[in-house]
N, C-alpha and C. Protein backbone atom coordinates (compact mmCIF):
# COMPACT_ATOMS: atom_id res chain seq x y z
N UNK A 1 207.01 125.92 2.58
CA UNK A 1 206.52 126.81 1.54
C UNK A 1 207.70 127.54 0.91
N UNK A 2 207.80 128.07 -0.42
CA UNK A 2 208.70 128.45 -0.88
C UNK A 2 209.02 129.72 -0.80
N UNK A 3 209.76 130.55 -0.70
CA UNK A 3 210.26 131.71 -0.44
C UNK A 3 210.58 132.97 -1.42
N UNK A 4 209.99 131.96 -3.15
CA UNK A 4 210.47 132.82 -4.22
C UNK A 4 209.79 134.07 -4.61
N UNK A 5 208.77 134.44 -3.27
CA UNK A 5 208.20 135.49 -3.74
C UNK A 5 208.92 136.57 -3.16
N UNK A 6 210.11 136.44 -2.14
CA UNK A 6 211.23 137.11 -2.06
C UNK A 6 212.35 137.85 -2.57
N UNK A 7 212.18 137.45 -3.49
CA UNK A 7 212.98 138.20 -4.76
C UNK A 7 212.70 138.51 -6.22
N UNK A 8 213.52 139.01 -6.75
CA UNK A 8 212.92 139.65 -8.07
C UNK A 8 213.81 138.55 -9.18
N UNK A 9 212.67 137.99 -9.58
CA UNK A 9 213.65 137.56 -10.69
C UNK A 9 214.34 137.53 -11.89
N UNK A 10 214.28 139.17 -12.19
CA UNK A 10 214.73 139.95 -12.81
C UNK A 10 216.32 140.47 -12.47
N UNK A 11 216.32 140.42 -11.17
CA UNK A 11 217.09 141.07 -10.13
C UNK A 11 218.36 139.64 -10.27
N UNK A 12 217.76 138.54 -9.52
CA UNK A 12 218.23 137.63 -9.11
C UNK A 12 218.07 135.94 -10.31
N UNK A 13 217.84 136.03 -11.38
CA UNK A 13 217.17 134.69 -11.90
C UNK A 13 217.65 133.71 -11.16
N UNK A 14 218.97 133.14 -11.10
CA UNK A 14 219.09 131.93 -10.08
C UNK A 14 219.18 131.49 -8.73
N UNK A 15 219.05 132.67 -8.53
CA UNK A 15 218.25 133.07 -6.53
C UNK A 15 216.86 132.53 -6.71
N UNK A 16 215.92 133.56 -7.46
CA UNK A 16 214.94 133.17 -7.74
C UNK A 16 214.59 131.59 -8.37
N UNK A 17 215.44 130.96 -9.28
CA UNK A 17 214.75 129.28 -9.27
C UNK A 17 215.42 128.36 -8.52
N UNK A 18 216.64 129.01 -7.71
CA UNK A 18 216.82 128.13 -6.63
C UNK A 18 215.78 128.05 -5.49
N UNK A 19 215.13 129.20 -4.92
CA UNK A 19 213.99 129.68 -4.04
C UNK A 19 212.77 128.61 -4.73
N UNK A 20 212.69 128.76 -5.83
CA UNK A 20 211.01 127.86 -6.11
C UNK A 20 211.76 126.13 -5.93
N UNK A 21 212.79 126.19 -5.64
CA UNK A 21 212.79 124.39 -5.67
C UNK A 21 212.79 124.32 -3.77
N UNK A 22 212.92 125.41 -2.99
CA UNK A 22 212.61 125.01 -1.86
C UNK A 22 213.85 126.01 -1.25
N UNK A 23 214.46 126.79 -1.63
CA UNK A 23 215.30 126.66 -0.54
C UNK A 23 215.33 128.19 0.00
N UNK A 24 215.97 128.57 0.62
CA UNK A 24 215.34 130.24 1.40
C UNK A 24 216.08 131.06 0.66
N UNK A 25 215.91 132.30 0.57
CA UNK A 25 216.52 133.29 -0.40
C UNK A 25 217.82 133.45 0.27
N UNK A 26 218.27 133.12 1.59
CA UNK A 26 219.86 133.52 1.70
C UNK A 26 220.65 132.59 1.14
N UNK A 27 220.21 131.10 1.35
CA UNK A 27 220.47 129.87 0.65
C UNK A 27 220.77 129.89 -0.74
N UNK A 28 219.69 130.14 -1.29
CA UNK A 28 219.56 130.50 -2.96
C UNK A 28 220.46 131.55 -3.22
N UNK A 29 220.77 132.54 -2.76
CA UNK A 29 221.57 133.78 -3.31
C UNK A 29 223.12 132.93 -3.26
N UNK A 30 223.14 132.42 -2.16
CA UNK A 30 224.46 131.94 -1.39
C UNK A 30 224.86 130.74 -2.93
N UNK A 31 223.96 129.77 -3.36
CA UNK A 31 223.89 129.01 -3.88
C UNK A 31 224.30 128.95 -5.61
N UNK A 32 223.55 130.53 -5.96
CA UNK A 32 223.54 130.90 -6.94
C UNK A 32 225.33 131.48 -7.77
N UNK A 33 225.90 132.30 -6.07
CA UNK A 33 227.21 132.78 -6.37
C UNK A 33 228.03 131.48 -6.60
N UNK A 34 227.70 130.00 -5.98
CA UNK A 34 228.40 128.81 -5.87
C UNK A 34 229.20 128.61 -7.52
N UNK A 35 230.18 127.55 -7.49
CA UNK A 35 230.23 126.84 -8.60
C UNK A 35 229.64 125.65 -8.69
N UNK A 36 228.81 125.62 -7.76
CA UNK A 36 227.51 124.06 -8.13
C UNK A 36 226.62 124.76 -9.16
N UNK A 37 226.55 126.13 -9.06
CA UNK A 37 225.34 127.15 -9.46
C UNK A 37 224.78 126.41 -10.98
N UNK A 38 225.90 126.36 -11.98
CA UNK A 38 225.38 125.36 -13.23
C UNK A 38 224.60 124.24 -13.30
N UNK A 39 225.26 123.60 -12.44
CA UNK A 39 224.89 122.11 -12.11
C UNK A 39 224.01 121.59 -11.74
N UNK A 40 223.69 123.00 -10.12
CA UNK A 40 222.19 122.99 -10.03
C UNK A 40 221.01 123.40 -10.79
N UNK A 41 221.24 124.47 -11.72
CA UNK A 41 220.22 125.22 -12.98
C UNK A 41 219.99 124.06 -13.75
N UNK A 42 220.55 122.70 -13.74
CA UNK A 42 220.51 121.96 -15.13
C UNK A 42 219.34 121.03 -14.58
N UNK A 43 220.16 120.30 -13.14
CA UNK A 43 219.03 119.60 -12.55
C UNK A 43 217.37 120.07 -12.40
N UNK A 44 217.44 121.27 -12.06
CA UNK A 44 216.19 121.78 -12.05
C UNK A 44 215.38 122.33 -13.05
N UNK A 45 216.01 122.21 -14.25
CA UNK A 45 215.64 122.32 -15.57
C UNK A 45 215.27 121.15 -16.04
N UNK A 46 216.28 120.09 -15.59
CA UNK A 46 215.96 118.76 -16.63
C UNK A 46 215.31 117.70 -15.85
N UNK A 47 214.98 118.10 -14.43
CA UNK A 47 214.64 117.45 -14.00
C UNK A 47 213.23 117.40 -12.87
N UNK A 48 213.86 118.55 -12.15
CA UNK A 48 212.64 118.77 -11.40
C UNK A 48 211.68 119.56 -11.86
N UNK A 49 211.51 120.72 -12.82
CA UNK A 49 210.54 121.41 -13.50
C UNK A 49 209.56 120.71 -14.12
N UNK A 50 210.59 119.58 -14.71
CA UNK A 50 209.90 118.42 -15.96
C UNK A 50 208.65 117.70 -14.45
N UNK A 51 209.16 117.43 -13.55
CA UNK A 51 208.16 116.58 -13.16
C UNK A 51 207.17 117.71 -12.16
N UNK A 52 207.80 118.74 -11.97
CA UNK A 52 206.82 119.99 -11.47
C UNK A 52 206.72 119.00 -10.02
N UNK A 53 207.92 118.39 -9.32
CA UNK A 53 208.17 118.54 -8.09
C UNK A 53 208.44 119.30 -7.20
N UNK A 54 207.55 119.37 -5.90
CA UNK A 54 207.53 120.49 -4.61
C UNK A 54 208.64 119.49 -3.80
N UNK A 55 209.80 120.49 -3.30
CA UNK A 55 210.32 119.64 -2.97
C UNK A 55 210.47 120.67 -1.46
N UNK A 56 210.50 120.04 -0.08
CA UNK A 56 210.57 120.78 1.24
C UNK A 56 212.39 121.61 1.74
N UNK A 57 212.37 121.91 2.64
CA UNK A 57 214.02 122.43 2.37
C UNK A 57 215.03 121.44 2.41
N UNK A 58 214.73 120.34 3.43
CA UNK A 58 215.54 119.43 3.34
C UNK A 58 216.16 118.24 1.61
N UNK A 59 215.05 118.29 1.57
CA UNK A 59 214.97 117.93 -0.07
C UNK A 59 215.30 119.16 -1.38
N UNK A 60 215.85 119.92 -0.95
CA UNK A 60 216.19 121.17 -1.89
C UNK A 60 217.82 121.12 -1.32
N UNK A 61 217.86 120.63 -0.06
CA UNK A 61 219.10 120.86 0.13
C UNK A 61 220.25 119.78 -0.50
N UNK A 62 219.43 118.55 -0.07
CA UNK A 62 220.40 117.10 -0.88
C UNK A 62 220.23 117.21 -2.09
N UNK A 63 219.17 118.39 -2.66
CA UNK A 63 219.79 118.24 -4.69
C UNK A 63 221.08 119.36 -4.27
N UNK A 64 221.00 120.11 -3.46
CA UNK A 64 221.88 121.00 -3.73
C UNK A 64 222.98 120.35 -3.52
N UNK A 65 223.49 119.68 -2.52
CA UNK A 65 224.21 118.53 -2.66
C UNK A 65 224.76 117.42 -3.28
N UNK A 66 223.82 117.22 -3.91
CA UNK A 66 223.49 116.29 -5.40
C UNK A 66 224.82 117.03 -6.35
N UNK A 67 224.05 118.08 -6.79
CA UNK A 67 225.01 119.16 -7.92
C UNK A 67 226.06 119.25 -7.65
N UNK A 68 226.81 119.64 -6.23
CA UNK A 68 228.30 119.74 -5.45
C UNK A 68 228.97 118.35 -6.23
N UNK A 69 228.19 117.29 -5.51
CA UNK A 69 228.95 115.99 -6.28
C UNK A 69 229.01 115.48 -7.36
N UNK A 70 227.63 116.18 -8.14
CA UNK A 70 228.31 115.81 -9.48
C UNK A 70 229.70 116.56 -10.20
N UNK A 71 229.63 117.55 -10.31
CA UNK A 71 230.92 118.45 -10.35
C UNK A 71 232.15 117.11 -10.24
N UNK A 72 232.19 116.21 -9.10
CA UNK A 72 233.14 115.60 -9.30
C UNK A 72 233.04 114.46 -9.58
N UNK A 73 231.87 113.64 -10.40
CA UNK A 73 231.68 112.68 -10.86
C UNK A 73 231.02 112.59 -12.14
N UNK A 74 231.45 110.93 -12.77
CA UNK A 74 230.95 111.25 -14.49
C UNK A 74 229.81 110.37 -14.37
N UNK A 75 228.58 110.45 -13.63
CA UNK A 75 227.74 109.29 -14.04
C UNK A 75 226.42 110.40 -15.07
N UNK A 76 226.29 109.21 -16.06
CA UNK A 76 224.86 109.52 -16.75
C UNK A 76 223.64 110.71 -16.76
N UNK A 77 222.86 110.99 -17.85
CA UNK A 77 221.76 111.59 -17.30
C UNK A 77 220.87 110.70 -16.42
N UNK A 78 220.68 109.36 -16.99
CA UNK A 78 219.88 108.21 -16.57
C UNK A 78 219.56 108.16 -14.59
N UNK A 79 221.14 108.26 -14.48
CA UNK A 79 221.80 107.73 -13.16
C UNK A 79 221.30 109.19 -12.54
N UNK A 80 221.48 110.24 -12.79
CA UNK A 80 221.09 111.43 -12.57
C UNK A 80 219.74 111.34 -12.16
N UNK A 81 218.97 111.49 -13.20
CA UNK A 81 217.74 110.93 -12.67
C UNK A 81 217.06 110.36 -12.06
N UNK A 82 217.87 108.75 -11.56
CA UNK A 82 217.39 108.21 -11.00
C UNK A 82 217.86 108.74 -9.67
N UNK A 83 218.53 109.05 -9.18
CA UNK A 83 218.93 109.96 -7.43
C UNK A 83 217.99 110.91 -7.07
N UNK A 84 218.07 112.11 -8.33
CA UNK A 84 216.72 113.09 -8.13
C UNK A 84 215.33 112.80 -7.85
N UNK A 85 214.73 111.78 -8.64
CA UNK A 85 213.67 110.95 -8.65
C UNK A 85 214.04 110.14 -6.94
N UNK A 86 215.04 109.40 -6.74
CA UNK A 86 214.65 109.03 -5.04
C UNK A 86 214.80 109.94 -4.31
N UNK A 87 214.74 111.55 -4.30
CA UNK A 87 215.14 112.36 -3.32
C UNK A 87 213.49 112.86 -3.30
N UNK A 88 213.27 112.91 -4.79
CA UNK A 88 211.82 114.16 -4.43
C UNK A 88 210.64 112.74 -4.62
N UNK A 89 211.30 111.52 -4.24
CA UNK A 89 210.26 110.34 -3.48
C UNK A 89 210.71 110.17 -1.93
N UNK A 90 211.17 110.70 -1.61
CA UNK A 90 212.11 110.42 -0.10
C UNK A 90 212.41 108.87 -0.02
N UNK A 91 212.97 108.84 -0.65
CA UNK A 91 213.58 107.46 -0.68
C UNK A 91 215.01 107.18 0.25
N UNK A 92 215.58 108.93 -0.57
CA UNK A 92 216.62 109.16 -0.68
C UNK A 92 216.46 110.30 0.59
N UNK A 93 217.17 110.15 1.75
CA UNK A 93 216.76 111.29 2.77
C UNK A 93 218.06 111.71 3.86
N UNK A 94 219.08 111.28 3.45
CA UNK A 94 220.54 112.02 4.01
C UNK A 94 221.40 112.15 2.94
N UNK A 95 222.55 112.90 2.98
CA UNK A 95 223.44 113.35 2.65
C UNK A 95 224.33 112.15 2.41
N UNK A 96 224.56 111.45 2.99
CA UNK A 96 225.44 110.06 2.73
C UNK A 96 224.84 109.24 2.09
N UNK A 97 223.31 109.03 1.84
CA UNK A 97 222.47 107.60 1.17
C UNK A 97 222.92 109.00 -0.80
N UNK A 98 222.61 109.60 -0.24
CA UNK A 98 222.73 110.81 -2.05
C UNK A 98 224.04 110.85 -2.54
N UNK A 99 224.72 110.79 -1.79
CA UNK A 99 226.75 110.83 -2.24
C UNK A 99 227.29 109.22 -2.24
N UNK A 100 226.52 108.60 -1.55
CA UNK A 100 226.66 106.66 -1.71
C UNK A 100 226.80 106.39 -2.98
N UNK A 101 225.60 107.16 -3.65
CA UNK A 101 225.23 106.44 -5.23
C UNK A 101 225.92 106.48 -6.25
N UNK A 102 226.81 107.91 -5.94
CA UNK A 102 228.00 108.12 -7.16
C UNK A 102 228.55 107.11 -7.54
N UNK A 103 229.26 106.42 -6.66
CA UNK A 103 230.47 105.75 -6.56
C UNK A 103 229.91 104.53 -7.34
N UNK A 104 228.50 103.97 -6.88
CA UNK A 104 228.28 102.54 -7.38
C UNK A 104 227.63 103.34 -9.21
N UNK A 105 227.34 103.90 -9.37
CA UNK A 105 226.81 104.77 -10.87
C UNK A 105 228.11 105.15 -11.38
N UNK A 106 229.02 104.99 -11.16
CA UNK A 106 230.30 105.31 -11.44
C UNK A 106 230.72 104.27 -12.20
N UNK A 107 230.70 103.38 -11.36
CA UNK A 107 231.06 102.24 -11.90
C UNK A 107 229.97 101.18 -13.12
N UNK A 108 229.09 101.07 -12.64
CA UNK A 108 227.81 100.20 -13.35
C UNK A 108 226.96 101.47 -13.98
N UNK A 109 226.13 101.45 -15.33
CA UNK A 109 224.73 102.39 -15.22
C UNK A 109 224.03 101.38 -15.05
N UNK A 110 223.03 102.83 -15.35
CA UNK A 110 221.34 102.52 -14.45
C UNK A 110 221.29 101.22 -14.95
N UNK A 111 220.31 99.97 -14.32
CA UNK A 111 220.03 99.08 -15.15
C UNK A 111 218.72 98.57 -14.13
N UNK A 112 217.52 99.07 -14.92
CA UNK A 112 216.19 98.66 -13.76
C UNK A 112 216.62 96.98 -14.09
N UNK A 113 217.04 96.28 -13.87
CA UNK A 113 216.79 94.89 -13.53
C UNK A 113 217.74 94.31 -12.58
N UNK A 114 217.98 95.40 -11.58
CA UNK A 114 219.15 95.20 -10.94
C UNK A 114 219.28 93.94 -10.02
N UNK A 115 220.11 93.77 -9.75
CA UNK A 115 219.55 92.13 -8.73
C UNK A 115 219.51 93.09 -7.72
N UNK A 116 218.85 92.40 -6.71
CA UNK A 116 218.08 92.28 -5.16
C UNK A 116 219.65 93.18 -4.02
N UNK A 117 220.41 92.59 -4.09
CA UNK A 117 221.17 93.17 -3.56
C UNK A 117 221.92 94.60 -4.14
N UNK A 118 221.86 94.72 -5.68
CA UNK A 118 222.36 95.90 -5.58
C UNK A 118 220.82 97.17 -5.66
N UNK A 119 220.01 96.25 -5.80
CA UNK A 119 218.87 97.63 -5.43
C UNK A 119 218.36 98.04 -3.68
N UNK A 120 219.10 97.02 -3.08
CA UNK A 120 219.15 96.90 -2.01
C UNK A 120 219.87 98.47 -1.38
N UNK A 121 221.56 97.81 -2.04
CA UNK A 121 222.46 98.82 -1.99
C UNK A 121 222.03 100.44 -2.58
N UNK A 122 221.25 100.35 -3.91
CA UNK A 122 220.69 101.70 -4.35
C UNK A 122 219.55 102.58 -3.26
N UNK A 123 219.10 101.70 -2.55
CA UNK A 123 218.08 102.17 -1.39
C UNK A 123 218.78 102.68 -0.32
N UNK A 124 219.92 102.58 0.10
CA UNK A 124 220.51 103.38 1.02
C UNK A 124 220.79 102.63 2.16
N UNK A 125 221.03 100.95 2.25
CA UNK A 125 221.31 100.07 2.88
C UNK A 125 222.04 99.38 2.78
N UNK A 126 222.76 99.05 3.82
CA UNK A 126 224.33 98.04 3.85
C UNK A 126 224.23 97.20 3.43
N UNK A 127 225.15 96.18 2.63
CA UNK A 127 224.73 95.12 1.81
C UNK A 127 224.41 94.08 2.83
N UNK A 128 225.03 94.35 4.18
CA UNK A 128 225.18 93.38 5.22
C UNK A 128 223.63 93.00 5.98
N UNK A 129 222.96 94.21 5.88
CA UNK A 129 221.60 93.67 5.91
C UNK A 129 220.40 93.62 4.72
N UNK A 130 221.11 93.47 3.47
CA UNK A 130 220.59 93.14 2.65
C UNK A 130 220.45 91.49 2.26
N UNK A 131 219.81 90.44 2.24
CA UNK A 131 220.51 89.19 2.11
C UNK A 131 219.28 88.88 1.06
């Protein structure tokens, strides 16, 4: 359950919409002073509001994570989307399957017709047991 009735969001605005995407008000305050703090306001603007996803803490935490790494990567809104979208499907459910994706979105965009092995690879599995 979310915690944003913890603060004022008058007081706090990005405490407060970090708190409604899931995460606890020490988190969110902590989050808000961050320099992810942009990165995360955008995602949850352009992304999770739009689909009015509840997302649990663990899943509040890998977007928060999400945002850290984009900061150091140039992929797409598309590609963006598509990570956020497998996190608040739990598709996407560690810290390493969410920071995996940069690298291959880095290189290739999104392209739903991906062959078998690299959607394999987009699911959070070694290519080695992908065949």
């Amino acid at each position: 359950m979310s915690n944003a009735a913890n603060s004022d969001p008058r007081e706090d605005p990005l405490g407060f919409l970090f708190q409604s995407i899931g995460l606890s008000q020490v988190k969110a305050k902590e989050t808000a002073k961050s320099k992810n703090a942009a990165t995360l306001k955008d995602i949850i603007e352009r992304h999770l509001i739009v689909s009015k996803a509840t997302l649990d803490d663990k899943q509040a935490g890998l977007v928060v994570t999400l945002a850290g790494a984009l900061n150091k990567s140039a992929i797409g809104f598309d590609e963006r989307e598509y990570i956020v979208a497998r996190i608040v499907e739990r598709q996407l459910k560690s810290v390493e399957q969410v920071t995996g994706k940069l690298p291959y979105f880095e290189k290739f965009n999104l392209n739903l017709d991906l062959a078998p092995i690299s959607r394999c690879y987009l699911y959070g599995n070694s290519q080695a047991t992908c065949k």
